[in-house]
N, C-alpha and C. Protein backbone atom coordinates (compact mmCIF):
# COMPACT_ATOMS: atom_id res chain seq x y z
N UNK A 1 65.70 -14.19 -12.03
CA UNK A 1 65.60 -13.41 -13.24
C UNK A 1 64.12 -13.29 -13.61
N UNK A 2 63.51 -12.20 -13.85
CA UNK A 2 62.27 -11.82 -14.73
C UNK A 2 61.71 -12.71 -15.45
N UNK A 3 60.50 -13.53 -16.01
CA UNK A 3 60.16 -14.13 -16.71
C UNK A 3 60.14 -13.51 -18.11
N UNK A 4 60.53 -14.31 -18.80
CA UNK A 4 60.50 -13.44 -20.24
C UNK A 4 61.58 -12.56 -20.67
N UNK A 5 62.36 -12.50 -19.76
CA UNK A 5 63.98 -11.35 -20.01
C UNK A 5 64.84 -12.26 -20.65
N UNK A 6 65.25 -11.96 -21.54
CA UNK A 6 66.03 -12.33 -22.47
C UNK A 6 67.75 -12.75 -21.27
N UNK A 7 68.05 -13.84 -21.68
CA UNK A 7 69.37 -14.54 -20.51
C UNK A 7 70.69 -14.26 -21.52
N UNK A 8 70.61 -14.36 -22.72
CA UNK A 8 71.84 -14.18 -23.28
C UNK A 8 72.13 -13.06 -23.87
N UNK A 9 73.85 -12.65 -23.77
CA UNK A 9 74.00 -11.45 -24.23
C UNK A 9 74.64 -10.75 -25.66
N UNK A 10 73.41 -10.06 -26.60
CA UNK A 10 73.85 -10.17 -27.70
C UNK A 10 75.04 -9.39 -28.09
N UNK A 11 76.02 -9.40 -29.26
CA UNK A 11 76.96 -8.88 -29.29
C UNK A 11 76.74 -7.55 -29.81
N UNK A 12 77.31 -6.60 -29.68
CA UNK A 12 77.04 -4.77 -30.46
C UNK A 12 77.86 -4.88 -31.53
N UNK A 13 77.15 -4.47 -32.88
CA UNK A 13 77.49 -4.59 -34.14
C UNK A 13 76.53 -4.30 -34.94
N UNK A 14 76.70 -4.45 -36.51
CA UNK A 14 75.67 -4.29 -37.17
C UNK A 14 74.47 -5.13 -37.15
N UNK A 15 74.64 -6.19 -36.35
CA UNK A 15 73.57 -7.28 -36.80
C UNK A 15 73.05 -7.13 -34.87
N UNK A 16 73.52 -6.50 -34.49
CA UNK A 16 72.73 -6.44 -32.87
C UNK A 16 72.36 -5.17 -32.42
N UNK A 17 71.75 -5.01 -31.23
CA UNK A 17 71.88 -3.97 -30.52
C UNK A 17 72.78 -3.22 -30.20
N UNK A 18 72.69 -2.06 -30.03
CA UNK A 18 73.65 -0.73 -29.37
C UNK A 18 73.63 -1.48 -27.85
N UNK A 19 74.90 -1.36 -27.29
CA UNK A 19 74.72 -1.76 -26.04
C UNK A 19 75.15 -0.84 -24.87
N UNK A 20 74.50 -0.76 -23.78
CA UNK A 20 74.43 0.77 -22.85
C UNK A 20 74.46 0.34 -21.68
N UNK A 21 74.77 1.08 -20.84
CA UNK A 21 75.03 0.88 -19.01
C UNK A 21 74.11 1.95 -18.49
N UNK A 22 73.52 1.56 -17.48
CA UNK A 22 72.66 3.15 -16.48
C UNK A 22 73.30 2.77 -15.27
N UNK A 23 72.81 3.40 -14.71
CA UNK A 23 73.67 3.19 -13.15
C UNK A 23 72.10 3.70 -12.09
N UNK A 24 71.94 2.70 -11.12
CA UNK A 24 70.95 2.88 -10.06
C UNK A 24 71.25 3.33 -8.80
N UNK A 25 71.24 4.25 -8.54
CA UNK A 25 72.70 5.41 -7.86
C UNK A 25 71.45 5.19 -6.51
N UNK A 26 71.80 4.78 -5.43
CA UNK A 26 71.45 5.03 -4.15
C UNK A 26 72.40 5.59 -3.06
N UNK A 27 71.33 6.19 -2.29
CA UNK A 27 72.72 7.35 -0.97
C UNK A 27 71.65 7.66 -0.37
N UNK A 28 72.35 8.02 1.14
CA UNK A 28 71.60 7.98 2.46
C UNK A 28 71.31 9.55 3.06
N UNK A 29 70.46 10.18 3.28
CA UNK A 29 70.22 11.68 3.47
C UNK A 29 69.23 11.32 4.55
N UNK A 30 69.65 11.77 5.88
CA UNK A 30 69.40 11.91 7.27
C UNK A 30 68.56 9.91 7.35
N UNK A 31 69.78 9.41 7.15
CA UNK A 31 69.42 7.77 7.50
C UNK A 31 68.31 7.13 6.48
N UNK A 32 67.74 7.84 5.89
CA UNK A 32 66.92 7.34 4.80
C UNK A 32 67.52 6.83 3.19
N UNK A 33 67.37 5.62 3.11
CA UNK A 33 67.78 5.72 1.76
C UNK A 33 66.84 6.47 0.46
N UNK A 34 67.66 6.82 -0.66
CA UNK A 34 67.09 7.05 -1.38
C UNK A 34 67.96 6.65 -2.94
N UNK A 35 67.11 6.17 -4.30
CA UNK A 35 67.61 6.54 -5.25
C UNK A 35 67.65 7.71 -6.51
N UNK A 36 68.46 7.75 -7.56
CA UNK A 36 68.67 8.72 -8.09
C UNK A 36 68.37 8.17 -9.60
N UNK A 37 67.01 9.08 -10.18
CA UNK A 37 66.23 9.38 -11.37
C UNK A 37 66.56 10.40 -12.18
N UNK A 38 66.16 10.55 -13.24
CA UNK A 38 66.56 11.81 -14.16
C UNK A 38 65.52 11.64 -14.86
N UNK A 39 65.02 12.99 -15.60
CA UNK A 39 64.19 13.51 -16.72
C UNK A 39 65.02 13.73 -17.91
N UNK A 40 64.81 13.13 -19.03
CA UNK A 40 65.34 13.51 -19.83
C UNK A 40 64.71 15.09 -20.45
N UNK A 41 65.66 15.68 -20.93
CA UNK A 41 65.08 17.17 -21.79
C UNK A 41 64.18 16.73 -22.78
N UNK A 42 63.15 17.67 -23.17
CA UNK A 42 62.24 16.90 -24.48
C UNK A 42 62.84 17.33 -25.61
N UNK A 43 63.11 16.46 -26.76
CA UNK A 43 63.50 16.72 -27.96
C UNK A 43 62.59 15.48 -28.52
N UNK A 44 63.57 15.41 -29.92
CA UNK A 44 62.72 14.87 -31.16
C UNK A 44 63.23 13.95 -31.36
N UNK A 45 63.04 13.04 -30.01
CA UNK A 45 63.62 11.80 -30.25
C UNK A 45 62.78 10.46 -29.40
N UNK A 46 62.88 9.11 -29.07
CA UNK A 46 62.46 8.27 -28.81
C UNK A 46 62.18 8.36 -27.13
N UNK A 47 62.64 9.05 -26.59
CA UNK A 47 62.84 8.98 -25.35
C UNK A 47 62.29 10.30 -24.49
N UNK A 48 62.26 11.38 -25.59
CA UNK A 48 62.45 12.46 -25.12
C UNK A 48 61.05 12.86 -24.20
N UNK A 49 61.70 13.37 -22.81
CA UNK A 49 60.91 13.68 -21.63
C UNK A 49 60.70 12.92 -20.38
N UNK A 50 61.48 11.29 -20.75
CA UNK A 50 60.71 10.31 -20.04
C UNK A 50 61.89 10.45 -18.99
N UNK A 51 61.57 9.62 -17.85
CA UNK A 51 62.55 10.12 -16.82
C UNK A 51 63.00 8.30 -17.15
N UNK A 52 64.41 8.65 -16.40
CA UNK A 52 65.73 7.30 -16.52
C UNK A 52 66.23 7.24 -15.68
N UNK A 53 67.48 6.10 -15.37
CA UNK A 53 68.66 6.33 -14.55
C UNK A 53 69.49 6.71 -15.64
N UNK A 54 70.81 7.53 -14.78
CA UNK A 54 71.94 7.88 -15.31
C UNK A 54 72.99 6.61 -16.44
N UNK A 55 72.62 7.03 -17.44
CA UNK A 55 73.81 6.34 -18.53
C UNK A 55 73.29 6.42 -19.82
N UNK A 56 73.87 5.78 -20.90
CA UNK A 56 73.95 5.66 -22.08
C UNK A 56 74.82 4.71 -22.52
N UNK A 57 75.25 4.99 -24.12
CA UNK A 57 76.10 4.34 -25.24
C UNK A 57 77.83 3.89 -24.41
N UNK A 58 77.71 2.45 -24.84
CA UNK A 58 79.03 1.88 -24.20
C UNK A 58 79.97 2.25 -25.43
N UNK A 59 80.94 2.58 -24.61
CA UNK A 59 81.96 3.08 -25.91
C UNK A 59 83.13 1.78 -25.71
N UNK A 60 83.47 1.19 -26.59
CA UNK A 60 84.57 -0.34 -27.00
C UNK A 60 85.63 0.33 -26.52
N UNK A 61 86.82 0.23 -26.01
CA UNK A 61 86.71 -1.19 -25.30
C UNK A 61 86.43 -0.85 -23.77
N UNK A 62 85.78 0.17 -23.51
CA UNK A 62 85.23 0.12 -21.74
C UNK A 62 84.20 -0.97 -21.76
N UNK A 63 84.58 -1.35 -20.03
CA UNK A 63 83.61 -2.36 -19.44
C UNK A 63 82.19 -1.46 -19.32
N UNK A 64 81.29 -2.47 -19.47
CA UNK A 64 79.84 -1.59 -19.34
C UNK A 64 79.94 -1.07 -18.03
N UNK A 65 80.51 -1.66 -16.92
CA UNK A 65 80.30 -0.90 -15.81
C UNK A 65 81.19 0.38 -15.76
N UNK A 66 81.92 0.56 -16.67
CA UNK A 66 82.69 2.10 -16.89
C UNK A 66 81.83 3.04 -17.62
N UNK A 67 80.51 2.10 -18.48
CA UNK A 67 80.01 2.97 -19.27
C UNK A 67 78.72 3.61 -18.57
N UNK A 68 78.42 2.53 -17.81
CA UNK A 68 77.65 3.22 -16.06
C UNK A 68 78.09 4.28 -15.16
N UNK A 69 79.15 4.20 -15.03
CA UNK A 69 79.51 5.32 -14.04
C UNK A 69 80.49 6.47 -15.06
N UNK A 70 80.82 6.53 -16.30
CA UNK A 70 81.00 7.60 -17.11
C UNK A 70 80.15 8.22 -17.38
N UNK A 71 78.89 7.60 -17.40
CA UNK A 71 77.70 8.47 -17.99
C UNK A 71 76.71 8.85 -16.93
N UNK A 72 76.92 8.29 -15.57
CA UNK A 72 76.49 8.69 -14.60
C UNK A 72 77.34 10.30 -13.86
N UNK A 73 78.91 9.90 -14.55
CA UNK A 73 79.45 11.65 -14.05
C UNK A 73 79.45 12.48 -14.97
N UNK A 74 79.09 11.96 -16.87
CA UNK A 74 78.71 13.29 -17.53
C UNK A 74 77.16 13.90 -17.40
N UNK A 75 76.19 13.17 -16.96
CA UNK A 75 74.77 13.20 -16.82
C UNK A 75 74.90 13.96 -15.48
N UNK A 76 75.24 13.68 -14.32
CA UNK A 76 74.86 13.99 -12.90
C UNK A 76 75.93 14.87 -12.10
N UNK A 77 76.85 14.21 -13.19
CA UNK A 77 77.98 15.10 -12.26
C UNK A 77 79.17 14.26 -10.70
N UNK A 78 78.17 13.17 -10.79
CA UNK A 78 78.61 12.42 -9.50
C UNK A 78 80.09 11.42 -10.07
N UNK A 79 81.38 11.37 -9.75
CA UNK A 79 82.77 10.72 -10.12
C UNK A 79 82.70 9.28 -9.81
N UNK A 80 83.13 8.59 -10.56
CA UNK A 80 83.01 7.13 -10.60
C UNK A 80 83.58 6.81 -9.08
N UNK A 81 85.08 7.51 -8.59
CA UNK A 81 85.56 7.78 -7.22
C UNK A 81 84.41 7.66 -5.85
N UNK A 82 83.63 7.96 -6.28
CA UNK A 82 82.54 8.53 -4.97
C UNK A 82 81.22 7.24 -5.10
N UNK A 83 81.42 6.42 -5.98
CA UNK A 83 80.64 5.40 -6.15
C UNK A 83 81.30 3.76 -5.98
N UNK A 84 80.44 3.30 -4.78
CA UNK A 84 80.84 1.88 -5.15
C UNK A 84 79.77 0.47 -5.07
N UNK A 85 80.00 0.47 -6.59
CA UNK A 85 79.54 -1.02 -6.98
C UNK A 85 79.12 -1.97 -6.37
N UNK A 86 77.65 -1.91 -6.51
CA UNK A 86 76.74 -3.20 -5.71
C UNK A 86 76.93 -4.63 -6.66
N UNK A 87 76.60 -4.27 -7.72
CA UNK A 87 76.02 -5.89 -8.44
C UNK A 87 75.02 -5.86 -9.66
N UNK A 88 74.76 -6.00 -10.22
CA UNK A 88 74.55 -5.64 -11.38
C UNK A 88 72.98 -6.76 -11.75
N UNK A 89 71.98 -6.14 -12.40
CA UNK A 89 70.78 -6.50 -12.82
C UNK A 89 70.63 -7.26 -13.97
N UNK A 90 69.65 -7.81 -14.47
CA UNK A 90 69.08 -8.50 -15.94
C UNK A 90 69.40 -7.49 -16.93
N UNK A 91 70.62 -7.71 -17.94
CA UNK A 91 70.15 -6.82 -19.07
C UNK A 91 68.87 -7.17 -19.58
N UNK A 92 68.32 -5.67 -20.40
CA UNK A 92 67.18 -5.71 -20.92
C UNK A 92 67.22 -5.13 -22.40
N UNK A 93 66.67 -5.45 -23.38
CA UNK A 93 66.29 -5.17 -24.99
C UNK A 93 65.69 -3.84 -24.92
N UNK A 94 65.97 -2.85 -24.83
CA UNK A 94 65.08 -1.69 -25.72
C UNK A 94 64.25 -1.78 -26.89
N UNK A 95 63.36 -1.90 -27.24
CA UNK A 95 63.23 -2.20 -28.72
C UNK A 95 63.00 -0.86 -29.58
N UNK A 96 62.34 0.04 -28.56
CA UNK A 96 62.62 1.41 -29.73
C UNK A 96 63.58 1.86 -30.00
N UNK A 97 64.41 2.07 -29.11
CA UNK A 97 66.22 2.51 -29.42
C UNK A 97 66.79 1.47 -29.59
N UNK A 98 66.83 0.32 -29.99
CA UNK A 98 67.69 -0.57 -29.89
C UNK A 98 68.77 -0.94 -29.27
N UNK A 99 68.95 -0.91 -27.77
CA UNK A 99 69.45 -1.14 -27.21
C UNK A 99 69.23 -1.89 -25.86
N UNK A 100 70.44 -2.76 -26.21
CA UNK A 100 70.63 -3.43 -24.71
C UNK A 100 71.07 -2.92 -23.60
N UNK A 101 70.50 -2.97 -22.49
CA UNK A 101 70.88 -2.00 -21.42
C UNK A 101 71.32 -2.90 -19.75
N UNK A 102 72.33 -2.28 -19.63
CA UNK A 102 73.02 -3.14 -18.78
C UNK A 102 73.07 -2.29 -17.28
N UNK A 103 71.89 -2.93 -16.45
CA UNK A 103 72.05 -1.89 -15.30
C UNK A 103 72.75 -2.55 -14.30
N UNK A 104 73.49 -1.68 -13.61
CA UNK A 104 74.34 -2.06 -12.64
C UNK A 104 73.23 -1.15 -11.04
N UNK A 105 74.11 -1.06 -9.87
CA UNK A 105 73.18 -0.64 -8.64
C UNK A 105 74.71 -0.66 -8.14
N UNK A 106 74.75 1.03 -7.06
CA UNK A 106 76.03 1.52 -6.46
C UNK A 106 75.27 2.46 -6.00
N UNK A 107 76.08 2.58 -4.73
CA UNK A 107 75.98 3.28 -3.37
C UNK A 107 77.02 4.22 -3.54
N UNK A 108 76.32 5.71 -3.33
CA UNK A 108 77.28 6.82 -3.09
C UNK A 108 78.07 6.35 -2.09
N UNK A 109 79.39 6.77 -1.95
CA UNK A 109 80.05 6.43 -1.09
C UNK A 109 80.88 7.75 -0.47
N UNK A 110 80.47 9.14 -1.46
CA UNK A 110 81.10 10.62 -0.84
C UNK A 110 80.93 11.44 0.37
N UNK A 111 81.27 11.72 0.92
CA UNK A 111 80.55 12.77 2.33
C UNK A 111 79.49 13.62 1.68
N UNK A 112 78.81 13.45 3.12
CA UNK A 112 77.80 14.26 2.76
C UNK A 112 76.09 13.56 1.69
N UNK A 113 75.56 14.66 1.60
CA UNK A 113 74.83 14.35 0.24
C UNK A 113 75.53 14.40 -0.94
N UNK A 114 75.03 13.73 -1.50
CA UNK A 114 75.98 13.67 -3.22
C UNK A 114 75.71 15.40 -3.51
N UNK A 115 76.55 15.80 -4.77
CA UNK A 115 76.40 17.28 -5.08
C UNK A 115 76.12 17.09 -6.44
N UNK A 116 74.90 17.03 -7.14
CA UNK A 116 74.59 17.30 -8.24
C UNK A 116 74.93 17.74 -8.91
N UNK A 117 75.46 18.28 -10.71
CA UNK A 117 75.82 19.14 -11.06
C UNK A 117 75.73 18.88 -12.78
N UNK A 118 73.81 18.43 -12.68
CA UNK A 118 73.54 17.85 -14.15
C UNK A 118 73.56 18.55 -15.43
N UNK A 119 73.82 17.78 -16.30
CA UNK A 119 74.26 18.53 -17.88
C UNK A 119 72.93 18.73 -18.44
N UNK A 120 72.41 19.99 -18.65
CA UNK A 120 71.47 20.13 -19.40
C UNK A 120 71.18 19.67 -20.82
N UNK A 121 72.09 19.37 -20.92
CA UNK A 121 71.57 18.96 -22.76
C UNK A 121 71.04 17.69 -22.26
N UNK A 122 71.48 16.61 -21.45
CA UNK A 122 71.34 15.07 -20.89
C UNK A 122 70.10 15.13 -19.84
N UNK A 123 69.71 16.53 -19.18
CA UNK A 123 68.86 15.81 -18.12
C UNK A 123 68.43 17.28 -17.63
N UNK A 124 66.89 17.06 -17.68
CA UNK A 124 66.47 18.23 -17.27
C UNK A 124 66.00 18.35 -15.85
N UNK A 125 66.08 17.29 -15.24
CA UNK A 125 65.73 17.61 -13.95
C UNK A 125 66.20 16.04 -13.00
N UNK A 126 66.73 16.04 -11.95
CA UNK A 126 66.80 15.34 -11.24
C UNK A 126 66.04 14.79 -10.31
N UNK A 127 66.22 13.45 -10.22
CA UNK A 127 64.80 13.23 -9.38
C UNK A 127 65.15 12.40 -7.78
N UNK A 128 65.19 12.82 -6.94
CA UNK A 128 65.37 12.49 -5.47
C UNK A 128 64.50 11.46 -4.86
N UNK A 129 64.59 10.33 -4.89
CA UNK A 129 63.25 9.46 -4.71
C UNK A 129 64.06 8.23 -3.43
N UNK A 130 63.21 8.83 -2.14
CA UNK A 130 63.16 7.87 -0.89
C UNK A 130 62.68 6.84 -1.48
N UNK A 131 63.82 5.76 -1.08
CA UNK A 131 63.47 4.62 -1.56
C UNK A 131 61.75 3.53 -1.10
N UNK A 132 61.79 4.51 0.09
CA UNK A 132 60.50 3.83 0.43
C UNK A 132 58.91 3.89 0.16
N UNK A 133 59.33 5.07 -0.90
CA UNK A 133 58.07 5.70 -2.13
C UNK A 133 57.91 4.35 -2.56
N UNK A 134 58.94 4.60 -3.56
CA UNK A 134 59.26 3.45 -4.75
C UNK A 134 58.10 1.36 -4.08
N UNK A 135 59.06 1.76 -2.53
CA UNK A 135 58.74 0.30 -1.87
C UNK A 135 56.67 0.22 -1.44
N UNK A 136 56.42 0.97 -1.63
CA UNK A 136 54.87 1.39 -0.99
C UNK A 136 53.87 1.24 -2.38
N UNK A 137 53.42 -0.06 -2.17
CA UNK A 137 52.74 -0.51 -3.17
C UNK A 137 51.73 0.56 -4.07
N UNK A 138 51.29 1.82 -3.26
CA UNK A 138 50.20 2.55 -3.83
C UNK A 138 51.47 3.28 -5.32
N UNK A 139 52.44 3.44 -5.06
CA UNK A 139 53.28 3.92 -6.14
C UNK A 139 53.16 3.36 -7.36
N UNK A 140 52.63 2.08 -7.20
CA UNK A 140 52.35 1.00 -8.60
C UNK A 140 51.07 1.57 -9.24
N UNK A 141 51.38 1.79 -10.29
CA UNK A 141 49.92 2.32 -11.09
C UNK A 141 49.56 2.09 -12.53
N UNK A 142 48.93 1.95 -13.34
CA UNK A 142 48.69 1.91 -14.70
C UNK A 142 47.93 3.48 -15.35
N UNK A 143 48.75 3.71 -16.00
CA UNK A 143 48.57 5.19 -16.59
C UNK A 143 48.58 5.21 -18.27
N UNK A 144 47.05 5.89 -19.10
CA UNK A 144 47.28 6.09 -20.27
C UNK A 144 48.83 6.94 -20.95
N UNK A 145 49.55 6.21 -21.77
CA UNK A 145 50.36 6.62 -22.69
C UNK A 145 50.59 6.57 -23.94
N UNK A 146 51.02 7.82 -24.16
CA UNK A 146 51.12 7.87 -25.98
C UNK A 146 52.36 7.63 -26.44
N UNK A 147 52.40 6.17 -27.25
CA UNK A 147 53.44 5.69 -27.86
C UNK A 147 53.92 6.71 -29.01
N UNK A 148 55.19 6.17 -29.71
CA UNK A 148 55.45 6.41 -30.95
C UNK A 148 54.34 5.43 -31.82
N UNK A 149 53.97 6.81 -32.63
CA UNK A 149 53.20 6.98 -34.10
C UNK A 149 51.73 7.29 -33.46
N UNK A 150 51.18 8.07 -32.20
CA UNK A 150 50.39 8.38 -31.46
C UNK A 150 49.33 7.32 -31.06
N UNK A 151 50.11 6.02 -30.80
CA UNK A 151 49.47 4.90 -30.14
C UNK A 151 49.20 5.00 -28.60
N UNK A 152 47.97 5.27 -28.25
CA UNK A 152 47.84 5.11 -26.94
C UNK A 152 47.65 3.64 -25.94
N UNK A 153 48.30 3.19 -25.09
CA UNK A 153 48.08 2.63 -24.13
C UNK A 153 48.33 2.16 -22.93
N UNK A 154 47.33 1.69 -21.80
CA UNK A 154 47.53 1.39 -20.74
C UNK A 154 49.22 0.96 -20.25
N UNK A 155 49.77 1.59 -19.37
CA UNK A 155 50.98 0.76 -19.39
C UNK A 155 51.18 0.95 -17.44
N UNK A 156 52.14 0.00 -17.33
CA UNK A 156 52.02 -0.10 -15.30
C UNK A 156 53.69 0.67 -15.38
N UNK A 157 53.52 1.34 -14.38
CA UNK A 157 54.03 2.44 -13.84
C UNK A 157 54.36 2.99 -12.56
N UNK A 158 55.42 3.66 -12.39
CA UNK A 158 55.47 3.77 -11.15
C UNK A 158 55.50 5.31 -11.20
N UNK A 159 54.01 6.10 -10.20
CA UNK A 159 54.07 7.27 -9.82
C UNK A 159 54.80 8.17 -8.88
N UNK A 160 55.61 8.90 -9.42
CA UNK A 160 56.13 9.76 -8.39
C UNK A 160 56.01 11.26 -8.59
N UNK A 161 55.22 11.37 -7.93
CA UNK A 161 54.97 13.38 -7.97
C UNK A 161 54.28 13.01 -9.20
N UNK A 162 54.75 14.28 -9.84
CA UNK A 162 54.39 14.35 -11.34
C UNK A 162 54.60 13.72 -12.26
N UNK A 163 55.98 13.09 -11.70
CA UNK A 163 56.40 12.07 -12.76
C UNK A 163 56.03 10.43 -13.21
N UNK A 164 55.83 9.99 -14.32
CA UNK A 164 55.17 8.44 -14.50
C UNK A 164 56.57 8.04 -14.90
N UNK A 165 57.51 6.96 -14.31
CA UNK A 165 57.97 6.25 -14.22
C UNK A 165 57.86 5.18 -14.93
N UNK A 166 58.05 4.79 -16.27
CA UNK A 166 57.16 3.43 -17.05
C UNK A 166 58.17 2.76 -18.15
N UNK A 167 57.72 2.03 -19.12
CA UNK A 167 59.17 1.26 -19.96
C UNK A 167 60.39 0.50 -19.36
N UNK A 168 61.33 0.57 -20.09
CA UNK A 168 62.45 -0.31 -19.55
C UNK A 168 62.65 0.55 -18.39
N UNK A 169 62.69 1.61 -17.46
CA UNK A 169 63.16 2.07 -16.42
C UNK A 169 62.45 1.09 -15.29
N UNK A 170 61.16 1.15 -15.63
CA UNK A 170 60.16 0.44 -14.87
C UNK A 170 60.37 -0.80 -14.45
N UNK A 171 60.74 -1.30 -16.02
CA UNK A 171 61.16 -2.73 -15.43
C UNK A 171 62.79 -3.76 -14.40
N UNK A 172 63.56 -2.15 -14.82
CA UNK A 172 64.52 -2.76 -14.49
C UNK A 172 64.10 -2.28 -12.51
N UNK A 173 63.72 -0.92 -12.58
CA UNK A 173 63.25 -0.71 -11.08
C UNK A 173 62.47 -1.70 -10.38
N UNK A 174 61.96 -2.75 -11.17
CA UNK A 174 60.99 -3.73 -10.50
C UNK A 174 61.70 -5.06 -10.44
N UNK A 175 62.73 -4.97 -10.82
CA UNK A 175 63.27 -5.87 -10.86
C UNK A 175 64.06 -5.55 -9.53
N UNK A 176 64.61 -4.59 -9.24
CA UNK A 176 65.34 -4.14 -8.28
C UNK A 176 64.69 -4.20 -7.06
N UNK A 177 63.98 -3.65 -7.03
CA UNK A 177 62.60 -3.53 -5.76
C UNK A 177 62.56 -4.78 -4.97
N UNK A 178 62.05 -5.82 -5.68
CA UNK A 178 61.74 -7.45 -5.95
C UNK A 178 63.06 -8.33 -5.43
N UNK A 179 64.69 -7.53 -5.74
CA UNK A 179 65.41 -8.35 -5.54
C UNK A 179 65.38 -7.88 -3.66
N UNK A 180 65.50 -6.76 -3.85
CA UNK A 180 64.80 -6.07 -2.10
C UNK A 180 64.21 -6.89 -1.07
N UNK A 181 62.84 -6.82 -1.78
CA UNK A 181 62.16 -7.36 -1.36
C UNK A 181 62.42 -8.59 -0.49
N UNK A 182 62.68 -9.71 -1.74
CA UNK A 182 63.60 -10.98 -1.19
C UNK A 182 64.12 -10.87 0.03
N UNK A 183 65.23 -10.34 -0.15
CA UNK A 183 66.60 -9.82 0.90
C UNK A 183 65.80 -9.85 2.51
N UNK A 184 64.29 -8.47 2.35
CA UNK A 184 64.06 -8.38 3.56
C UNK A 184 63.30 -9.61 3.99
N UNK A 185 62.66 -10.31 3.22
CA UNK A 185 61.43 -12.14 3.48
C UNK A 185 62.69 -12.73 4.23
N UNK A 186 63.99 -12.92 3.78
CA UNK A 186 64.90 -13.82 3.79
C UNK A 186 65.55 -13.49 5.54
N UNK A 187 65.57 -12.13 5.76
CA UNK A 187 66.12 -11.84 7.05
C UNK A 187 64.48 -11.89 8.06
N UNK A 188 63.98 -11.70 7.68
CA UNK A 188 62.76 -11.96 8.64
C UNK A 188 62.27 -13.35 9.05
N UNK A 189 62.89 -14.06 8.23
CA UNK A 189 62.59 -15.93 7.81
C UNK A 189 63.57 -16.45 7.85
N UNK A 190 64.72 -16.28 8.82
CA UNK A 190 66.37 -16.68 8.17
C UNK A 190 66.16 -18.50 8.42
N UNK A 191 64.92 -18.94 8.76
CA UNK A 191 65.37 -20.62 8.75
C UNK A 191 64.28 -21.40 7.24
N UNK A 192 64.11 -20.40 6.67
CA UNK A 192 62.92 -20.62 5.45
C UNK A 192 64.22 -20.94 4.26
C-alpha cells in the first residue's frame, strides 16, 4: 500500500465522504496491452476537463464494484458482461469532491477491440493509452497547474499526447504501474 493512503474505510453519510468506484479498463489490440482514460467535458465544476478512469457516485445498496462497471457502461459504453474483474486498488480521499474512490482493474474480455460508445455529457473524449507509454519512465513529469481559487502549482504527472494526467488519477495509476512493476522484478527473480 502507498505511504500515506489512508487504510480504513470511511462510511458514506453525512459525516463522511461520497463514496465512488472507477474502473481501470485494460484490453489487448494487435497483442499490445493497453488501458482506458477519459476526458472529462469542461464545465463549472471541480473536475471539469481533467482526464479519469471510467466511474462515479456509488448508489446503496450496489457493491462498489457494480458502481465500477455501471459507470464504466454509462460513461464508455463497454457492459459489465464483457468485463472481468482483476482485483481491486487502495481506496483514495478526494478532498475537493469529497470523495472516496474505490478503484478496481478488469480486463476486457469481448471479441475484438472493445466498441466505444461514450456519453457526451460524461466524457469528451476517450483516451487509448498502450500500456507501455504509461510504463516508460520519460511519461513521468511535473507540470505547472492551476488549482481551484487560481492557485498555481508544480504537480507530478503523467504525460500523454496532449493530455496531463495528474491528481487522484495519477495516483491511483501509480499505484497500479508499481503493483506491475513488482509482478515483472518477481518473475525475473523467482528465487528473491
Amino acid at each position: 500500500m502507498p505511504y500515506g493512503r489512508p487504510t480504513g474505510v470511511v462510511g458514506e453519510g453525512a459525516n463522511g465522504p461520497r463514496l465512488g468506484g472507477v474502473l481501470l479498463l485494460l484490453y489487448c489490440v494487435e497483442e499490445e496491452l493497453h488501458l482506458v482514460l477519459t476526458r472529462r467535458p469542461d464545465y463549472d465544476g471541480v473536475h471539469s476537463g481533467q482526464v479519469s478512469f471510467p466511474g462515479g457516485r456509488h448508489e446503496p445498496p450496489e457493491a462498489l464494484t457494480t458502481t465500477a462497471l455501471r459507470e464504466t457502461w454509462e460513461e464508455i459504453g463497454i457492459p459489465a458482461s464483457e468485463i472481468e474483474l482483476l482485483g481491486e486498488l487502495t481506496p483514495l480521499y478526494v478532498i475537493p469532491s469529497n470523495f472516496e474512490v474505490h478503484p478496481f482493474v478488469g480486463h476486457y474480455i469481448g471479441t475484438g477491440r472493445p466498441r466505444f460508445s461514450p456519453d457526451v455529457r460524461e466524457v469528451a473524449a476517450i483516451l487509448e493509452v498502450p500500456l507501455r507509454l504509461l510504463l516508460d519512465p520519460t511519461t513521468r513529469v511535473e507540470e505547472l497547474m492551476e488549482l481551484r481559487g487560481g492557485l498555481r502549482l508544480r504537480v507530478p504527472c503523467f504525460r500523454v499526447g496532449e493530455h496531463a494526467v495528474w491528481g487522484a488519477t495519477a495516483m491511483m495509476l501509480s499505484e497500479f504501474l508499481e503493483r506491475l512493476r513488482y509482478v515483472r522484478y518477481v518473475e525475473e527473480h523467482p528465487f528473491i
